[in-house]
C-alpha atoms as a PDB file:
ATOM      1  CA  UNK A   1       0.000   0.000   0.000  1.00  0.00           C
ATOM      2  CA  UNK A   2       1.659   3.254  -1.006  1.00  0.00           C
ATOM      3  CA  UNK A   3      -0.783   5.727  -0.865  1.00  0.00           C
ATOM      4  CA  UNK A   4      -5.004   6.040   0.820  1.00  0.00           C
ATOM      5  CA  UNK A   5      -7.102   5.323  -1.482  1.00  0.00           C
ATOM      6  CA  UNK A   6      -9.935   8.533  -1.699  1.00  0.00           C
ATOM      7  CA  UNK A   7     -12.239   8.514   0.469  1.00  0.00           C
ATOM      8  CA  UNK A   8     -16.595   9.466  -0.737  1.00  0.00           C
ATOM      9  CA  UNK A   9     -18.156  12.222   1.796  1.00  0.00           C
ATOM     10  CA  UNK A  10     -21.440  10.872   2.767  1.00  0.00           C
ATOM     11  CA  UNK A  11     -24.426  13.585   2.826  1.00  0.00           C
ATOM     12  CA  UNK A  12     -25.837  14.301   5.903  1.00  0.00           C
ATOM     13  CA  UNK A  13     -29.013  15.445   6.072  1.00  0.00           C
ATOM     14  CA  UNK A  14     -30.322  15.726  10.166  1.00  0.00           C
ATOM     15  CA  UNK A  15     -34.316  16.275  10.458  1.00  0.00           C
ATOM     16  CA  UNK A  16     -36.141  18.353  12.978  1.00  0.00           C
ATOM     17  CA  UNK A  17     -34.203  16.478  15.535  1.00  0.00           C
ATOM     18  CA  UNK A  18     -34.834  17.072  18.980  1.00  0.00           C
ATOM     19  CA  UNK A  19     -33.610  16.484  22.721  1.00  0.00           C
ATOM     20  CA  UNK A  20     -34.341  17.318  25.610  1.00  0.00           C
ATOM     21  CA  UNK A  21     -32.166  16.616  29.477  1.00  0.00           C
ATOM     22  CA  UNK A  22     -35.526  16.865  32.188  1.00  0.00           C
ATOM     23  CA  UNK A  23     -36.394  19.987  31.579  1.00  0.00           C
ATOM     24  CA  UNK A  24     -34.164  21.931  29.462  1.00  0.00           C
ATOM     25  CA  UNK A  25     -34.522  21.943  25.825  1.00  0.00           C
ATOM     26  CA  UNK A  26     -30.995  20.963  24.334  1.00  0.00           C
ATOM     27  CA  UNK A  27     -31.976  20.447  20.729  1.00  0.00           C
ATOM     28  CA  UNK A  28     -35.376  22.215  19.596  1.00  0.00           C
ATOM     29  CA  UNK A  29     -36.048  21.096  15.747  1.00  0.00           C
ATOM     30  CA  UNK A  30     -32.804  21.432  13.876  1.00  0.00           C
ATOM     31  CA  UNK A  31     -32.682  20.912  10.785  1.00  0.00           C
ATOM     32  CA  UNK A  32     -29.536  20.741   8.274  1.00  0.00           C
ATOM     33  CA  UNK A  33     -28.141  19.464   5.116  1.00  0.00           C
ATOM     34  CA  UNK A  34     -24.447  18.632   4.807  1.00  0.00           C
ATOM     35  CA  UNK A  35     -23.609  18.038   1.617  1.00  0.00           C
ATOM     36  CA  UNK A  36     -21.012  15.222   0.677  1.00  0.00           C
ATOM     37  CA  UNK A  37     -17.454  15.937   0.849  1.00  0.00           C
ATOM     38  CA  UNK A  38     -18.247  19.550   2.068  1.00  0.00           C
ATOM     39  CA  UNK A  39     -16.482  21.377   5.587  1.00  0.00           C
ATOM     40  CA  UNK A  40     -18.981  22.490   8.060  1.00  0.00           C
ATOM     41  CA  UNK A  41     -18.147  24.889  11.005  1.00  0.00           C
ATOM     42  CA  UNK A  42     -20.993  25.030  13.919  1.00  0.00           C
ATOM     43  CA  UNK A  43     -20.140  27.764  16.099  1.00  0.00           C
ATOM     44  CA  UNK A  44     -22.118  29.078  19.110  1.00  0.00           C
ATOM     45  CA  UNK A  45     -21.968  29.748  22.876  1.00  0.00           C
ATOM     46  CA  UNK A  46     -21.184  27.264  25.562  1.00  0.00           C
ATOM     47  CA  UNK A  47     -24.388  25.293  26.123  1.00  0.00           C
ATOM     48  CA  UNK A  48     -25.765  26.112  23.116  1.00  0.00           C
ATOM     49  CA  UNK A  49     -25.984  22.210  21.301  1.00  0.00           C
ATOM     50  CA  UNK A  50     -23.757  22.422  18.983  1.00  0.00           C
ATOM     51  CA  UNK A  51     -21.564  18.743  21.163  1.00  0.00           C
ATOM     52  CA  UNK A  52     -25.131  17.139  21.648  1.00  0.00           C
ATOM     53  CA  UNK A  53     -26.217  17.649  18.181  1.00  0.00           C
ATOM     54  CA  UNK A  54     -22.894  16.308  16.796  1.00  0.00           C
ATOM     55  CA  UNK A  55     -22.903  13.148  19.270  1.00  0.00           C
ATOM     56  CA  UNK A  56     -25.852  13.054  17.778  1.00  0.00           C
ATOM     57  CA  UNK A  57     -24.983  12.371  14.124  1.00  0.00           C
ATOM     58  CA  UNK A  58     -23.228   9.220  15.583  1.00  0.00           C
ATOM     59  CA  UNK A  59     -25.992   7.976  17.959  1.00  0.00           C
ATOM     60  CA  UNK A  60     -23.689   8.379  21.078  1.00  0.00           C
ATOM     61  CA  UNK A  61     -26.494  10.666  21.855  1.00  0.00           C
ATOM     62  CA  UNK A  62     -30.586   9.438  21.452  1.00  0.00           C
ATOM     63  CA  UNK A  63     -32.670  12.306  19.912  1.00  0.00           C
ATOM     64  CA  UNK A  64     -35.931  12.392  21.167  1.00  0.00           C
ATOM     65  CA  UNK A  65     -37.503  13.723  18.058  1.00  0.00           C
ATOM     66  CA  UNK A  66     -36.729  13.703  13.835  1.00  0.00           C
ATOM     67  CA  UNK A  67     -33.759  11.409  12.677  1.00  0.00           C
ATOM     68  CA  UNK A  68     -30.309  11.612  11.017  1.00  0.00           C
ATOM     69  CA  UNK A  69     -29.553   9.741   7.805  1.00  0.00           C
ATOM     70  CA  UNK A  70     -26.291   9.366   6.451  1.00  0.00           C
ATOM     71  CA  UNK A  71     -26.503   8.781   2.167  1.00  0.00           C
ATOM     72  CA  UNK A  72     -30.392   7.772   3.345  1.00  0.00           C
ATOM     73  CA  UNK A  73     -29.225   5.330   6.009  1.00  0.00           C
ATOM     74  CA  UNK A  74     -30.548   6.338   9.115  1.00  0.00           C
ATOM     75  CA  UNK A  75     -28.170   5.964  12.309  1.00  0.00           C
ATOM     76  CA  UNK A  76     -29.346   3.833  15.337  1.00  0.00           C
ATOM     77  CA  UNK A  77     -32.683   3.151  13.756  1.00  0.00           C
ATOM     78  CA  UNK A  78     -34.870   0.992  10.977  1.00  0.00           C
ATOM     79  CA  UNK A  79     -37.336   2.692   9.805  1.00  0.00           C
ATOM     80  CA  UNK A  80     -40.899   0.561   9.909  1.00  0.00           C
ATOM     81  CA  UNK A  81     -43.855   2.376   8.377  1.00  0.00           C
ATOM     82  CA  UNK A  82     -44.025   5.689   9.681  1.00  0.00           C
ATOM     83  CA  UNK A  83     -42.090   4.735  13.196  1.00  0.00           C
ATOM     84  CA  UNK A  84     -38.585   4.174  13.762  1.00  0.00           C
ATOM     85  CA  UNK A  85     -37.348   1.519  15.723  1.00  0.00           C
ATOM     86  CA  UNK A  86     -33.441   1.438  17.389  1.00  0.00           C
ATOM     87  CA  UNK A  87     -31.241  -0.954  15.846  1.00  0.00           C
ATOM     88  CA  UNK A  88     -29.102  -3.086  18.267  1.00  0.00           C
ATOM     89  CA  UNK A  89     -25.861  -2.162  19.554  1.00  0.00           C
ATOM     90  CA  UNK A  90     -24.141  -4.355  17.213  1.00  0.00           C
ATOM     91  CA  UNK A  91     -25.821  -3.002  14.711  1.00  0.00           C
ATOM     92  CA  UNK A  92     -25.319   0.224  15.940  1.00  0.00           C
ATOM     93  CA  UNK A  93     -21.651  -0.265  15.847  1.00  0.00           C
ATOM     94  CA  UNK A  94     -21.753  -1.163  12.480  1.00  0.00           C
ATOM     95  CA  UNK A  95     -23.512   1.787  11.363  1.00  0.00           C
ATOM     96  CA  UNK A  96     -21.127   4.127  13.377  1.00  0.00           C
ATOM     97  CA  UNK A  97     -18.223   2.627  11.421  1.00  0.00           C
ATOM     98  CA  UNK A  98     -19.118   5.113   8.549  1.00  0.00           C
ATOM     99  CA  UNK A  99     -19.253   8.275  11.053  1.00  0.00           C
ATOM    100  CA  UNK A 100     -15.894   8.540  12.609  1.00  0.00           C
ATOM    101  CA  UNK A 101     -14.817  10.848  15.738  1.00  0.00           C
ATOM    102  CA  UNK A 102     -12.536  13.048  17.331  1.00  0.00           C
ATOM    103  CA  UNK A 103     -13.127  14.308  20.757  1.00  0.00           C
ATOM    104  CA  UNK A 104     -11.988  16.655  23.133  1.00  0.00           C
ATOM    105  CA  UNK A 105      -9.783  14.916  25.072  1.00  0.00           C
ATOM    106  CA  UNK A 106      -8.069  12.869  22.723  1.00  0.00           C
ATOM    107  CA  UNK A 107      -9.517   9.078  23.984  1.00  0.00           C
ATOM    108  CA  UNK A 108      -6.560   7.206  23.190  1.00  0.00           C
ATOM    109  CA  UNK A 109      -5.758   3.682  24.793  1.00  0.00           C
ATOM    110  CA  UNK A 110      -2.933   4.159  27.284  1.00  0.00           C
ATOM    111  CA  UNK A 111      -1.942   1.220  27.232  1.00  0.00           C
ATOM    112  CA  UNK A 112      -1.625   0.191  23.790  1.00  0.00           C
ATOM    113  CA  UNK A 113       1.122   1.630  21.435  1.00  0.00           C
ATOM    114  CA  UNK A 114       0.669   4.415  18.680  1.00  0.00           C
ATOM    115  CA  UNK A 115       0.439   1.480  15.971  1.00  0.00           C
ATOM    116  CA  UNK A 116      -1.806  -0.722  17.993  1.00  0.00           C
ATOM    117  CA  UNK A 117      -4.525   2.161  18.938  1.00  0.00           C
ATOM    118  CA  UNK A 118      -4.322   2.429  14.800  1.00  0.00           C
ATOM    119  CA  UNK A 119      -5.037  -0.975  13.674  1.00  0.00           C
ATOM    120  CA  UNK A 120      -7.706  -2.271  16.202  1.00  0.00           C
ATOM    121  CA  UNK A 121     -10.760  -1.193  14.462  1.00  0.00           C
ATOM    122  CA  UNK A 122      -9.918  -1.724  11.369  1.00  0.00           C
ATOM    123  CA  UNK A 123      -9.141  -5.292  12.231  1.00  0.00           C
ATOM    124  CA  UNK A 124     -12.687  -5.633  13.982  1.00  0.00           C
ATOM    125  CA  UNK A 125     -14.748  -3.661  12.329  1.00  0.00           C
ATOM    126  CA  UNK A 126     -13.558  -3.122   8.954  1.00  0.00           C
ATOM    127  CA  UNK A 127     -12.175  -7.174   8.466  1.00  0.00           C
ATOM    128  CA  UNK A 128      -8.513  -5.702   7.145  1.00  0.00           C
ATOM    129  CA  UNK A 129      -5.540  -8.541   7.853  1.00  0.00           C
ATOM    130  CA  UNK A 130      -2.844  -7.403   9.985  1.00  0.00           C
ATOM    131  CA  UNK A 131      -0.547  -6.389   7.995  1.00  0.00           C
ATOM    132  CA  UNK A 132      -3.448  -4.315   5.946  1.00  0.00           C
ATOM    133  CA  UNK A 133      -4.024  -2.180   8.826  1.00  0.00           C
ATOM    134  CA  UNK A 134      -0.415  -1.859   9.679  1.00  0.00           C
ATOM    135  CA  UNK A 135       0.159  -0.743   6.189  1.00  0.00           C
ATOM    136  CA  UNK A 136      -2.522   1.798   6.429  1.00  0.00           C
ATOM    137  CA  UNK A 137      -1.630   3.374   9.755  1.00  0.00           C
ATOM    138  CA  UNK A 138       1.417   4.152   8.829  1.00  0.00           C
ATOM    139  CA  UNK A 139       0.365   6.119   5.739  1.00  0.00           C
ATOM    140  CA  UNK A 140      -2.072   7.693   8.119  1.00  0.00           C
ATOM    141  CA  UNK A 141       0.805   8.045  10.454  1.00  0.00           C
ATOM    142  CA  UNK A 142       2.836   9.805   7.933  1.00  0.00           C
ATOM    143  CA  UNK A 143      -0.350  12.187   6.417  1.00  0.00           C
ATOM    144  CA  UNK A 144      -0.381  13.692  10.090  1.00  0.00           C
ATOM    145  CA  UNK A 145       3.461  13.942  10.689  1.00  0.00           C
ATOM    146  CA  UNK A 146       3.951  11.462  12.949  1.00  0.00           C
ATOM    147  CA  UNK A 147       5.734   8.523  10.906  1.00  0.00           C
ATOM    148  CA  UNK A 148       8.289   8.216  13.692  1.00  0.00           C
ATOM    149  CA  UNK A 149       5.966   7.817  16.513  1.00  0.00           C
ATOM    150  CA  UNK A 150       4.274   4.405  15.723  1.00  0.00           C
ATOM    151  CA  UNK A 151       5.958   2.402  18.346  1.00  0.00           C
ATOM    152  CA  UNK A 152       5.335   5.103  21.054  1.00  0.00           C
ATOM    153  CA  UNK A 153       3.014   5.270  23.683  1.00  0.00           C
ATOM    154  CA  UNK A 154       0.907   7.970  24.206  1.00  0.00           C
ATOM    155  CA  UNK A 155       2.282   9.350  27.304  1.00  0.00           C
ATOM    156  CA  UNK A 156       5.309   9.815  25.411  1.00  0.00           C
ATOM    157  CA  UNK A 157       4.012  12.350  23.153  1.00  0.00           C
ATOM    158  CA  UNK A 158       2.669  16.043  23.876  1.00  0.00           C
ATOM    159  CA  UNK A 159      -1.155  16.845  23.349  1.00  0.00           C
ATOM    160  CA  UNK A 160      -0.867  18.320  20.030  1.00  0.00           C
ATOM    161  CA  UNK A 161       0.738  15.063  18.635  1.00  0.00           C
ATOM    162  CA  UNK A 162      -2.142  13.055  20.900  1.00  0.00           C
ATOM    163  CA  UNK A 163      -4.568  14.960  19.099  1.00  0.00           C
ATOM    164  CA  UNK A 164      -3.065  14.152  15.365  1.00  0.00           C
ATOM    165  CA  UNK A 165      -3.122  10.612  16.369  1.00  0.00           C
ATOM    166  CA  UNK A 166      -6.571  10.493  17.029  1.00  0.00           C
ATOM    167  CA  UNK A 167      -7.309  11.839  13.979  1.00  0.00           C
ATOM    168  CA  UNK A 168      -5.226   9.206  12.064  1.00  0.00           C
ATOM    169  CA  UNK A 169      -7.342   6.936  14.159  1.00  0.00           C
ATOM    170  CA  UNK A 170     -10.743   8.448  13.244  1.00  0.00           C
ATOM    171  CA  UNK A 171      -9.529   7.590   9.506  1.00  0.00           C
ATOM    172  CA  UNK A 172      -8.282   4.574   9.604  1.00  0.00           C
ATOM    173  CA  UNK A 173     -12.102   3.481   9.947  1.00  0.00           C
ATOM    174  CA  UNK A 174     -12.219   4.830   5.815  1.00  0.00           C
ATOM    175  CA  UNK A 175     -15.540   6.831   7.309  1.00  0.00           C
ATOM    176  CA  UNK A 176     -17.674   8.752   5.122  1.00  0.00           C
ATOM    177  CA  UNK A 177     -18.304  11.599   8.038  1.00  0.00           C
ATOM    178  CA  UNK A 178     -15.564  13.001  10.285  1.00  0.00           C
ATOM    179  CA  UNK A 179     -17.082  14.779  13.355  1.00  0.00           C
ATOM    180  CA  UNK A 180     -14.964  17.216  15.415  1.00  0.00           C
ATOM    181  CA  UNK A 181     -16.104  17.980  18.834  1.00  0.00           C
ATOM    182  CA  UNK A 182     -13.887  20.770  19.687  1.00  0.00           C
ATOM    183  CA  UNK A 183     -10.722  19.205  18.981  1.00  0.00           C
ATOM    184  CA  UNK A 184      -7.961  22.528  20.013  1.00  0.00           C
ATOM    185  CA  UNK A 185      -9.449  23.343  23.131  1.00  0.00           C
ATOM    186  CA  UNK A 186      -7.580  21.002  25.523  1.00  0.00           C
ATOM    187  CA  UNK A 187      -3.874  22.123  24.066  1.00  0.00           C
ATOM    188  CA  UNK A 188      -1.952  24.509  24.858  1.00  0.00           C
ATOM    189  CA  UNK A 189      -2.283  27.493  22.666  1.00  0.00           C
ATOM    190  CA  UNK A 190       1.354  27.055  21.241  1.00  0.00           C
ATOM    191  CA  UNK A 191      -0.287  23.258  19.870  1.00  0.00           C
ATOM    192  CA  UNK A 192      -2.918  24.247  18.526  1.00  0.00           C
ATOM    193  CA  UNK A 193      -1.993  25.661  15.204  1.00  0.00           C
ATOM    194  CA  UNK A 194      -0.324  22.000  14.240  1.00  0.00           C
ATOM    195  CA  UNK A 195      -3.933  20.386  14.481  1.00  0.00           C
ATOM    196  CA  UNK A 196      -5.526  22.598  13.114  1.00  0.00           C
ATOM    197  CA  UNK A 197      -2.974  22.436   9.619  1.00  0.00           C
ATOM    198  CA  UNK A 198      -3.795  18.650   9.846  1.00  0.00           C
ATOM    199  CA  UNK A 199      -7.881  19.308   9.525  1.00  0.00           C
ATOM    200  CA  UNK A 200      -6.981  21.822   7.304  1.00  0.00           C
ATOM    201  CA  UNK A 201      -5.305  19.253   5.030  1.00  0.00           C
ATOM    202  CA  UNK A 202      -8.588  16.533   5.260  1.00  0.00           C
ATOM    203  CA  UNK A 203     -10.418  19.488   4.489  1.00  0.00           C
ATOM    204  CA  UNK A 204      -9.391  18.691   0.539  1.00  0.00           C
ATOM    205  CA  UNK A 205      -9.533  14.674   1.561  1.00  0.00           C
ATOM    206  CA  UNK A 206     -12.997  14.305   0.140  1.00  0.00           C
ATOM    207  CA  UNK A 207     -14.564  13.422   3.505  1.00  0.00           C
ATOM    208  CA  UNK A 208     -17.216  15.226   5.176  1.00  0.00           C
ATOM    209  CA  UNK A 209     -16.309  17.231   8.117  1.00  0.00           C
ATOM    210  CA  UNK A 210     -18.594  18.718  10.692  1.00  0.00           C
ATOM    211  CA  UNK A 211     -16.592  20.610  13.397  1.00  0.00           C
ATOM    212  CA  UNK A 212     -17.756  22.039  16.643  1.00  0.00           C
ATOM    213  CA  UNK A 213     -15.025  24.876  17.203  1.00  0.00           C
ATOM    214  CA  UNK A 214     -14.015  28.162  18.743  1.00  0.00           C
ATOM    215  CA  UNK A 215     -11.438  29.271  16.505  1.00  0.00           C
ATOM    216  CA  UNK A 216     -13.268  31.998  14.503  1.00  0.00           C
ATOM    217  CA  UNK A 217     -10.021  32.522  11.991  1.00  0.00           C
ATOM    218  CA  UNK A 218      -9.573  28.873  11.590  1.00  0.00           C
ATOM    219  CA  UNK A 219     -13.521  28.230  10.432  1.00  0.00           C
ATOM    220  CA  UNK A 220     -13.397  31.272   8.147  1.00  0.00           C
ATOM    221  CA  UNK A 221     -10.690  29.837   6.274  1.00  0.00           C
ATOM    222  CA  UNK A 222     -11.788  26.237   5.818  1.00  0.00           C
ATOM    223  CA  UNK A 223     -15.547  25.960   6.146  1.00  0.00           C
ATOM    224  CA  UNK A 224     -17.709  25.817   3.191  1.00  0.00           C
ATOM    225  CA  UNK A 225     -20.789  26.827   5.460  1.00  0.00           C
ATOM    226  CA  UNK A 226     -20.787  27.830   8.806  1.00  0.00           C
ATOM    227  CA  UNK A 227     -23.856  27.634  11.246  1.00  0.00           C
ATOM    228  CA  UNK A 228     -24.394  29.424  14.234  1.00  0.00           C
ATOM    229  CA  UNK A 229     -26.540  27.428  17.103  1.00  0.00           C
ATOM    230  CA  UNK A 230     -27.801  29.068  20.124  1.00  0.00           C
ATOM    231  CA  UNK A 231     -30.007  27.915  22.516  1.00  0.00           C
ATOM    232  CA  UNK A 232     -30.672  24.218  21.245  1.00  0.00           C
ATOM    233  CA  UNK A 233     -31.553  25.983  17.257  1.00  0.00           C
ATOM    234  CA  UNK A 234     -29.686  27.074  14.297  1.00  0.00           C
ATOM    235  CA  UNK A 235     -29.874  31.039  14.612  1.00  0.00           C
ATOM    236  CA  UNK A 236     -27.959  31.262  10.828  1.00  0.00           C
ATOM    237  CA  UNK A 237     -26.663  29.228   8.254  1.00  0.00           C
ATOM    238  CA  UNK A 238     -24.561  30.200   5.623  1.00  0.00           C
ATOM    239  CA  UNK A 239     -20.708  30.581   3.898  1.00  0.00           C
ATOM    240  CA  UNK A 240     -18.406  31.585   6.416  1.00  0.00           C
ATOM    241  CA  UNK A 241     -18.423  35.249   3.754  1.00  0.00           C
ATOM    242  CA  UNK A 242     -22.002  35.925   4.761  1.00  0.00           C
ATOM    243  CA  UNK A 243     -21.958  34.329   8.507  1.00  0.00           C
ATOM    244  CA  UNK A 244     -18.762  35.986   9.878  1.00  0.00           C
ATOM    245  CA  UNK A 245     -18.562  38.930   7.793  1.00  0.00           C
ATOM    246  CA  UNK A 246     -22.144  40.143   7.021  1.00  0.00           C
ATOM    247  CA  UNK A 247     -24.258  38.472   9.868  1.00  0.00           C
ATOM    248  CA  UNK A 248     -27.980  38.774   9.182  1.00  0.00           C
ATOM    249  CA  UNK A 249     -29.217  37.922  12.836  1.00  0.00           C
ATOM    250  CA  UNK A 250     -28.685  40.228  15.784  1.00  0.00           C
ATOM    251  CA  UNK A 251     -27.721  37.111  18.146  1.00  0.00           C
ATOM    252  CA  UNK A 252     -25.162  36.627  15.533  1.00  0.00           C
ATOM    253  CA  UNK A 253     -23.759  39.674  15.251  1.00  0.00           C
ATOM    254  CA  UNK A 254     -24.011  40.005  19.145  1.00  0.00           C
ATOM    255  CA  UNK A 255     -21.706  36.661  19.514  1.00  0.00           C
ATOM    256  CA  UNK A 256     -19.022  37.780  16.851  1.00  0.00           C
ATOM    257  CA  UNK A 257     -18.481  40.828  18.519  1.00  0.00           C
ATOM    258  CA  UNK A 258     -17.883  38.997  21.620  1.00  0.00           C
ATOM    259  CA  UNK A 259     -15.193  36.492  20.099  1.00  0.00           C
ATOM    260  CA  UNK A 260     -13.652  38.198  17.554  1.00  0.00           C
END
């Protein structure tokens, strides 16, 4: 293997999806349509849910209302009639194989080795030999600058390079759909900058990225459209031209000027 083969964006289209947490209205009928292969920002105020709706897309989050579909598959349910029933975790898993994601915190397994937190998945889920998914991590390895670090473990490495090999590990699932639930804001500002050139690069990969971010700069130079959530809804939608530079919404405009 001596290159990735390309990778097909799935769409994904979410449908007046709602949640709620007792009381409180987390999600209140979004509705959105990402298409395939295309960079999508969501930015918004803390507690606004922009993490819930992206856990979400994966099902590591059950909407109470609507559904998400994936190139017309739905996630975490069959659809019967006109109700929807959830699929079983196995299934589930399955399913999830096509969404891949990279959290806050990084998630790695301590206690296995760069290499081995690579090839795991793909071994399980994905039925690639061995020496397949050795092979393709370290391509991936090398596409986030971290050839060298394969036999390391992740204590050895700062949170910047953590945070690369997570993504490497995100891909080496092949998904359609790369979710990014603020992935910069456990580094130290001197770190960030070298994750964010990584996403940058994907960004031309031909997968779908959704990413839940703070970094106003960053989104303005990648996104195809960004969307700004507030209180559980999408306030505005738009290209990151028209949201950032020429808000049309007051709570928009009223959040920039905070941030920026």
């Amino acid at each position: 293997m001596t290159e990735l083969p390309a990778v097909k964006g799935g769409e994904v289209a979410i449908h007046a999806v709602s949640k709620r947490y007792g009381h409180q209205q987390v999600l209140d009928a979004v509705s959105l349509t990402v298409p395939p292969g295309s960079v999508t920002v969501i930015i918004g105020p803390s507690g606004s849910g922009k993490s819930t709706l992206l856990r979400s897309i994966n099902h590591l989050e059950r909407v109470d209302g609507g559904f998400i579909a994936i190139d017309g598959e739905l996630i975490g349910y069959r659809q019967q009639g006109n109700s929807l029933h959830e699929l079983k975790e196995k299934d589930i898993l399955q399913r999830r194989v096509e969404v891949g994601m990279v959290f806050q915190h990084f998630n790695l397994f301590p206690h296995l080795t760069v290499l081995q937190n690579l090839i795991e998945a793909p071994i399980a889920l994905r039925g690639l030999s061995r020496a397949e998914a050795e092979a393709q991590a370290r391509l991936l390895l090398k596409r986030v600058g971290l050839a060298d670090k394969a036999d390391a473990w992740p204590r050895q490495l700062s949170g910047g390079q953590q945070q690369r090999v997570a993504i490497a590990r995100a891909l080496a699932l092949r998904p359609k759909v790369l979710l990014f639930d603020e992935p910069t804001s456990a580094l130290d500002p001197e770190l960030v900058q070298e994750v964010l050139d990584v996403i940058k690069e994907l960004a031309r990969s031909g997968t779908t990225l959704i990413i839940v971010t703070h970094e106003i700069g960053f989104a303005r130079e990648v996104a195809d459209t960004v969307v700004f959530m507030e209180q559980g809804r999408i306030v505005e939608s738009g290209s990151p031209e028209q949201v950032l530079r020429q808000p049309q919404q007051q709570r928009t405009r009223e959040f920039l000027a905070r941030v920026l």
